[in-house]
N, C-alpha and C. Protein backbone atom coordinates (compact mmCIF):
# COMPACT_ATOMS: atom_id res chain seq x y z
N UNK A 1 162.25 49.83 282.96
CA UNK A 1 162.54 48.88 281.91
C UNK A 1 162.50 47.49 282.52
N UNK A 2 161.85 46.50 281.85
CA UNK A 2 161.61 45.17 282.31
C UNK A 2 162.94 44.90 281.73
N UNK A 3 163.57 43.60 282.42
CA UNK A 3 165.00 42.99 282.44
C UNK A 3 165.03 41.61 283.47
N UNK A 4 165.67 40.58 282.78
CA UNK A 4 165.71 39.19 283.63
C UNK A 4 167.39 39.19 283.74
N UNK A 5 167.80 38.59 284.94
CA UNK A 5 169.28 38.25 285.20
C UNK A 5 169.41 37.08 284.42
N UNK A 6 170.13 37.16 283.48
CA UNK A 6 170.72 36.11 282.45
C UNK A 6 172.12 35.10 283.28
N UNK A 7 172.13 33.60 283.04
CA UNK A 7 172.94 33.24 283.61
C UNK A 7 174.34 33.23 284.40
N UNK A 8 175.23 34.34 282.98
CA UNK A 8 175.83 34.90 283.57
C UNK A 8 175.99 36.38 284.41
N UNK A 9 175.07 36.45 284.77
CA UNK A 9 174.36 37.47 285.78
C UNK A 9 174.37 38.71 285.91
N UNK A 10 174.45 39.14 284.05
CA UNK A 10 174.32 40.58 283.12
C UNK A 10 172.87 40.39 283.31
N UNK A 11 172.86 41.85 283.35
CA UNK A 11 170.55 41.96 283.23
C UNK A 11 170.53 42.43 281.79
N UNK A 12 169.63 41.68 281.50
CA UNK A 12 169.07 41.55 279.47
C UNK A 12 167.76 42.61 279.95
N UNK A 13 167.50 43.31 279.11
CA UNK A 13 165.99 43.63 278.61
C UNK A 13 165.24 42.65 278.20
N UNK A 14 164.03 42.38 278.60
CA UNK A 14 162.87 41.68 278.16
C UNK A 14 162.79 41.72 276.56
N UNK A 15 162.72 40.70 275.94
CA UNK A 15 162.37 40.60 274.68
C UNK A 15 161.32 41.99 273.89
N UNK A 16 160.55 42.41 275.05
CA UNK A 16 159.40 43.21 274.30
C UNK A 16 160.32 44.42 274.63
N UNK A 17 160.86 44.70 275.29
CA UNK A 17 161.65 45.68 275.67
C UNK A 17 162.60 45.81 274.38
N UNK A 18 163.26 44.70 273.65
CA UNK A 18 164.50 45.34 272.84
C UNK A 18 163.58 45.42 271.58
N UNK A 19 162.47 44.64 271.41
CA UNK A 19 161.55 45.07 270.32
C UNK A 19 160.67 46.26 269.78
N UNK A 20 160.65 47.17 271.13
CA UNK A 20 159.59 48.10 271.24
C UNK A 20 159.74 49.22 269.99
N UNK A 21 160.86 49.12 269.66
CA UNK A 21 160.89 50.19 268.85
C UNK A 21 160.90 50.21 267.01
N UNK A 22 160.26 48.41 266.81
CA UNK A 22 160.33 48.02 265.58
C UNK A 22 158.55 48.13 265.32
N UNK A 23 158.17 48.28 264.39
CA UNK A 23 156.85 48.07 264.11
C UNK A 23 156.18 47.02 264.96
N UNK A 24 154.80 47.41 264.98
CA UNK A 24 153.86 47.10 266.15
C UNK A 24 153.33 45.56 265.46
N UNK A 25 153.74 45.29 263.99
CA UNK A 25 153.16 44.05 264.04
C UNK A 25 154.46 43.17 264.14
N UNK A 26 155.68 43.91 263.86
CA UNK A 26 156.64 42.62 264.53
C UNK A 26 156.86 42.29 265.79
N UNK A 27 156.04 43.18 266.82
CA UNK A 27 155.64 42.74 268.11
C UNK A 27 155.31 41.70 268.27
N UNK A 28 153.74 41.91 267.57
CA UNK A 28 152.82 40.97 267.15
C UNK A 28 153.22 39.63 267.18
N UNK A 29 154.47 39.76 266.14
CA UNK A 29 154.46 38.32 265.31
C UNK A 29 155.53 37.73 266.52
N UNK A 30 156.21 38.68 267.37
CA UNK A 30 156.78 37.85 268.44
C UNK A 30 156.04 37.45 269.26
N UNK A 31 155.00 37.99 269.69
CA UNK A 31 153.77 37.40 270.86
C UNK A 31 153.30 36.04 270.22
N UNK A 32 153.04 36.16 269.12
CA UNK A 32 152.41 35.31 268.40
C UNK A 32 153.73 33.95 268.30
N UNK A 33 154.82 33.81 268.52
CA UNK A 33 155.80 32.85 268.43
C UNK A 33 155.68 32.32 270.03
N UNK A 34 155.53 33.50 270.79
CA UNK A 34 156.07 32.48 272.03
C UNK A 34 154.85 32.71 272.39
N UNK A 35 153.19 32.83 272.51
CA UNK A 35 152.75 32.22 272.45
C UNK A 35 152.06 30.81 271.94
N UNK A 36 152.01 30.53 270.53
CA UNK A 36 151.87 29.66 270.10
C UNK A 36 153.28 28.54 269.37
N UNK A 37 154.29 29.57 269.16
CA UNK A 37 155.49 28.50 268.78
C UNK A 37 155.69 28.72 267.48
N UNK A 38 155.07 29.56 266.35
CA UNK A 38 154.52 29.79 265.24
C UNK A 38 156.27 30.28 264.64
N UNK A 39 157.05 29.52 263.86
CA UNK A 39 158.09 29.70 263.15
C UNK A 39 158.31 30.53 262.49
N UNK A 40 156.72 30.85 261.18
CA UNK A 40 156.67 31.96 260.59
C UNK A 40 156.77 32.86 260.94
N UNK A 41 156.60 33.08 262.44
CA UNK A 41 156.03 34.58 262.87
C UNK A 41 157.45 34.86 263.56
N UNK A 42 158.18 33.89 263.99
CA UNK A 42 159.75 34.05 264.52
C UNK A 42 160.77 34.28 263.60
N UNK A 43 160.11 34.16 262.03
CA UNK A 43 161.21 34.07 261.11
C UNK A 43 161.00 36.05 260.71
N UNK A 44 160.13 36.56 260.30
CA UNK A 44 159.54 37.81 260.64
C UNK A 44 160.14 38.72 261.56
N UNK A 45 160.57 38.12 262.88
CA UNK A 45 161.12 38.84 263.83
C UNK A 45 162.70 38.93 263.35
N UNK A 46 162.94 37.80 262.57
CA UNK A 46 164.73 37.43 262.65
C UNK A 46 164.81 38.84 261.77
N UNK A 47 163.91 38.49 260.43
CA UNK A 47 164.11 39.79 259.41
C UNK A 47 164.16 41.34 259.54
N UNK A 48 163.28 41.32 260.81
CA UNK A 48 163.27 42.70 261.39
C UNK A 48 164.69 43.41 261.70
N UNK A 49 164.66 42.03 262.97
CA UNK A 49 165.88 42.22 263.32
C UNK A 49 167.45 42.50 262.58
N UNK A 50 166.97 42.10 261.47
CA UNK A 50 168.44 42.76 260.53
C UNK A 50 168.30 43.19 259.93
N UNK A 51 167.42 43.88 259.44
CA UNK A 51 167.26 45.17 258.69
C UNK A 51 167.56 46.35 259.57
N UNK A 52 166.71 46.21 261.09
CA UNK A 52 167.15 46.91 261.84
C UNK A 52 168.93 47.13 261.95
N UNK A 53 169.60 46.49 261.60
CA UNK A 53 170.97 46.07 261.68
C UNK A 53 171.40 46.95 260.26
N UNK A 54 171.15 47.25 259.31
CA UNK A 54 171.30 47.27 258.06
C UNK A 54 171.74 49.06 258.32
N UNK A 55 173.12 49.46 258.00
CA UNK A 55 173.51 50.59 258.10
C UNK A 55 172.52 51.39 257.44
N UNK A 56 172.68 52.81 257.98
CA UNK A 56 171.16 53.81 257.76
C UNK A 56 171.47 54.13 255.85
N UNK A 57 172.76 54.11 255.65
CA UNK A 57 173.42 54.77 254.41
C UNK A 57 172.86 53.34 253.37
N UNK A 58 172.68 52.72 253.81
CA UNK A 58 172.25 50.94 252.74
C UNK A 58 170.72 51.04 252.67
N UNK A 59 170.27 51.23 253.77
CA UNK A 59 168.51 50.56 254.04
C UNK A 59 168.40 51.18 252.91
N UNK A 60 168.31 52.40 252.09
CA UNK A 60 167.24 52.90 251.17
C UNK A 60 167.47 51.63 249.83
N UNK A 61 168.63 51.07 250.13
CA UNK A 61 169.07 50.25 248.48
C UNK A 61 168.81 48.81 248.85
N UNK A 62 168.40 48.44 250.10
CA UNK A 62 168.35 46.73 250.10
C UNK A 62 166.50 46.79 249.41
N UNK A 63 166.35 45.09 249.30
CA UNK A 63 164.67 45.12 248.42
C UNK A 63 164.07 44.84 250.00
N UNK A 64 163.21 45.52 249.54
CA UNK A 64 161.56 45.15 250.66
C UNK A 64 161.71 44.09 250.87
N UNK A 65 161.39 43.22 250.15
CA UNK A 65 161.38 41.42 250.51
C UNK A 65 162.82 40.91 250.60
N UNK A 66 163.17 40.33 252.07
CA UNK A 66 164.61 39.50 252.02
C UNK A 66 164.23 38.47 251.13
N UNK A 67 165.13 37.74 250.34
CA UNK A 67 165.24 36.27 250.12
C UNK A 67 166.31 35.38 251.17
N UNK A 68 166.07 34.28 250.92
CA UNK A 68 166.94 33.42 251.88
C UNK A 68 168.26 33.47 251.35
N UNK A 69 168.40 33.93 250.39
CA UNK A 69 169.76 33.77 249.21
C UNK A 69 170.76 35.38 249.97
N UNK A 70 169.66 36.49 250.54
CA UNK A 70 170.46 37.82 250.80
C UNK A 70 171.50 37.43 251.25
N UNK A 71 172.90 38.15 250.94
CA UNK A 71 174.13 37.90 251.73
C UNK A 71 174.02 38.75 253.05
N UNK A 72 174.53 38.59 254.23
CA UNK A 72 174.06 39.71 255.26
C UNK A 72 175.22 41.06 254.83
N UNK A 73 176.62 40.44 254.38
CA UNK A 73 177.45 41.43 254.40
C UNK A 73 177.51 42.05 253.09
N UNK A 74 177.32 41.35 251.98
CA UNK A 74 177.23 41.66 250.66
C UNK A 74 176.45 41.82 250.57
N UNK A 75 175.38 41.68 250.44
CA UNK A 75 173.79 42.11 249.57
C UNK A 75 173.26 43.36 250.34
N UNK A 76 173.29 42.95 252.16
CA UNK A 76 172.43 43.85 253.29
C UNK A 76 173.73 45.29 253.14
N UNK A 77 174.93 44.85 253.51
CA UNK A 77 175.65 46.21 253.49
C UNK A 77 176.23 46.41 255.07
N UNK A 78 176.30 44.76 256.04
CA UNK A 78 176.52 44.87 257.58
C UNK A 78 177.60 44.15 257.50
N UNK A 79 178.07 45.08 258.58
CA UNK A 79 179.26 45.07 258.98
C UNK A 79 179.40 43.88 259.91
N UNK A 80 180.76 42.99 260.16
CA UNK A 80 180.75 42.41 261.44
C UNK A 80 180.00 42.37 262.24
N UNK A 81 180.35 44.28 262.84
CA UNK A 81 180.24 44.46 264.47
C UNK A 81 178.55 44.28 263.85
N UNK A 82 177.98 44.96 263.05
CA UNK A 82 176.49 45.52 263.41
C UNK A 82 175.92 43.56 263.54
N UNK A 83 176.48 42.84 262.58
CA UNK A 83 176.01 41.13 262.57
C UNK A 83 176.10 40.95 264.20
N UNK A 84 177.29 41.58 264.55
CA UNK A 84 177.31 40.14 266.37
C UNK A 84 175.97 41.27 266.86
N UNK A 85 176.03 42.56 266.46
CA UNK A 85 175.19 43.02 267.61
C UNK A 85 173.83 42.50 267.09
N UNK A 86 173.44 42.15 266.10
CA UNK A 86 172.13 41.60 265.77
C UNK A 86 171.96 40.43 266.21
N UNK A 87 173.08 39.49 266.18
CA UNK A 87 173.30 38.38 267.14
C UNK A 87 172.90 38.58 268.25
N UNK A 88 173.68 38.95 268.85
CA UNK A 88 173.24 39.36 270.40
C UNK A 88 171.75 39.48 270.70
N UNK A 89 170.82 40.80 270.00
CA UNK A 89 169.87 40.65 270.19
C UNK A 89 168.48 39.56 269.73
N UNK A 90 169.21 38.60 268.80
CA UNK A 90 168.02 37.45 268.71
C UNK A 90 168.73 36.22 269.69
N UNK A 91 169.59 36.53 269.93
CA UNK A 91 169.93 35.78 271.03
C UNK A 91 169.27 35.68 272.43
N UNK A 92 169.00 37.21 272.78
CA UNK A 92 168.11 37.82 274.04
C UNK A 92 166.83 37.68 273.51
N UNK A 93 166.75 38.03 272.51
CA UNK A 93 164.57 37.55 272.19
C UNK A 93 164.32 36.33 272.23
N UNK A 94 165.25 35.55 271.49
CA UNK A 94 164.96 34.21 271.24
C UNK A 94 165.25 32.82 272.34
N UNK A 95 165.86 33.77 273.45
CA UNK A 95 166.70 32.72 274.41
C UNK A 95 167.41 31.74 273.98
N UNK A 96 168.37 31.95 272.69
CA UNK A 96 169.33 30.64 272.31
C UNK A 96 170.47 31.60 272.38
N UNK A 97 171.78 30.44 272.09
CA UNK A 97 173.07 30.67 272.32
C UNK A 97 173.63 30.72 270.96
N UNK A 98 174.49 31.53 270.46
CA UNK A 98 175.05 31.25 268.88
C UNK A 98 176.33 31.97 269.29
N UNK A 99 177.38 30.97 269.16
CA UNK A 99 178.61 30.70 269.44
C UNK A 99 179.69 31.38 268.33
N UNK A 100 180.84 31.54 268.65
CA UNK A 100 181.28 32.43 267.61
C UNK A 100 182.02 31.50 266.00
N UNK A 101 181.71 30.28 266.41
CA UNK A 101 181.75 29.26 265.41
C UNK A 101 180.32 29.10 264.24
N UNK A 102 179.33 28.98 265.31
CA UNK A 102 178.39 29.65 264.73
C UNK A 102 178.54 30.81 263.65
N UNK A 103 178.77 31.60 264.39
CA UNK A 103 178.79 33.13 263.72
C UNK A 103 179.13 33.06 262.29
N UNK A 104 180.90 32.43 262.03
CA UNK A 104 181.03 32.51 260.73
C UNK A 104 180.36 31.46 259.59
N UNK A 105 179.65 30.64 259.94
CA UNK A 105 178.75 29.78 259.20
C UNK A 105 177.37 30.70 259.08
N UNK A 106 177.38 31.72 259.69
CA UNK A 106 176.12 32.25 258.81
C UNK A 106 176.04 33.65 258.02
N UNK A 107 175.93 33.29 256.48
CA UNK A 107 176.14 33.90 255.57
C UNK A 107 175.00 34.78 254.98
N UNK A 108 174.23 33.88 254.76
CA UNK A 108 173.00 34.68 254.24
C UNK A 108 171.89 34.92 255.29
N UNK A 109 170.41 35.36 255.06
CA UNK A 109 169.37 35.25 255.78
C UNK A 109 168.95 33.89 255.62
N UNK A 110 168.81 32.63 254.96
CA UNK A 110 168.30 31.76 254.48
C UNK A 110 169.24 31.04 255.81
N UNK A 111 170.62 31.01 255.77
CA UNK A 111 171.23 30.64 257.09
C UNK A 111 170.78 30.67 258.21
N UNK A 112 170.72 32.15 258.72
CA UNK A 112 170.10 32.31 259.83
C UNK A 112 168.99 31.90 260.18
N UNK A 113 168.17 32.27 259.34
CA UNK A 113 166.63 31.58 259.49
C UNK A 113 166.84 29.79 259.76
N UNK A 114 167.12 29.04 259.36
CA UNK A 114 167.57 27.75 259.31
C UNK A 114 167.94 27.33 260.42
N UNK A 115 169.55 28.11 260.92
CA UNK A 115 170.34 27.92 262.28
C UNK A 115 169.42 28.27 263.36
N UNK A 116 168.05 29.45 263.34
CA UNK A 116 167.68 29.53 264.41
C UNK A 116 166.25 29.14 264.73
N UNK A 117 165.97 28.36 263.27
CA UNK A 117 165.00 27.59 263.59
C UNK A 117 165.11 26.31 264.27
N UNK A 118 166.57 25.80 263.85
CA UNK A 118 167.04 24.68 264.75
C UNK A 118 167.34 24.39 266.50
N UNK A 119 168.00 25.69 266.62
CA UNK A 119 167.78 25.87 267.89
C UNK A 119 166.68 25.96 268.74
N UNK A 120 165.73 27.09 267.94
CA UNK A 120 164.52 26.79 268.73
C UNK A 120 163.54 25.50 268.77
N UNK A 121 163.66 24.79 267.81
CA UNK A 121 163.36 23.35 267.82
C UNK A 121 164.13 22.37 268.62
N UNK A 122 165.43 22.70 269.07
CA UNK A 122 166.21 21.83 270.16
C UNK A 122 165.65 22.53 271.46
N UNK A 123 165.38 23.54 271.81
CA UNK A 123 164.94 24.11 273.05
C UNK A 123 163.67 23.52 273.03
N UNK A 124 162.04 23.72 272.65
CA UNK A 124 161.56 23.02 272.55
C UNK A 124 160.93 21.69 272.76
N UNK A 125 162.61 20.75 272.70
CA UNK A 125 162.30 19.39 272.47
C UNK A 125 162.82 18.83 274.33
């Protein structure tokens, strides 16, 4: 398993590593972000990423298409813990930090998408 020593000097899995097991074009659309920087294709990954999150007993009832409006806990059906752990992992794909102040300011997907488009636009800059 590929893995980088993270600052505080826990070993992360490689981004493609915690992705491997989501569909082959949300690979894609992550290659396609950090190679070219492409937002759309990072916003794609965020969605993955919490559906993947989305208790097994919910997924059959959430819609195919998120809106930015989805609640993560009301609409998706996630819990806290499953939110930080989805945290966690766009945290490790995305190389940003989201603080636990953070955390409770993000409500919907339209949030997240937003908060972590900002970040990656402050990294970036």
């Amino acid at each position: 398993m590929d893995s980088k020593v993270r600052a505080d000097k826990f070993t992360t899995p490689e981004p493609a590593e915690l992705l491997k097991h989501l569909p082959a074009r949300i690979q894609d659309s992550y290659q396609r972000f950090a190679l070219t920087g492409d937002i759309q294709a990072a916003d794609e990954v965020v969605l993955a990423i919490i559906k993947d999150h989305v208790p097994t007993k919910k997924a059959a009832l959430i819609p195919t298409v998120l809106t930015d409006s989805s609640t993560l806990i009301g609409d998706l059906g996630i819990d806290s813990v499953s939110i930080a752990d989805a945290l966690f992992v766009l945290e490790d794909v995305f190389d940003v930090s989201i603080s636990n102040q953070d955390l409770v300011r993000l409500r919907t997907v339209g949030d997240l998408k937003i908060f972590l488009r900002s970040r990656l636009a402050n990294k970036s800059a």
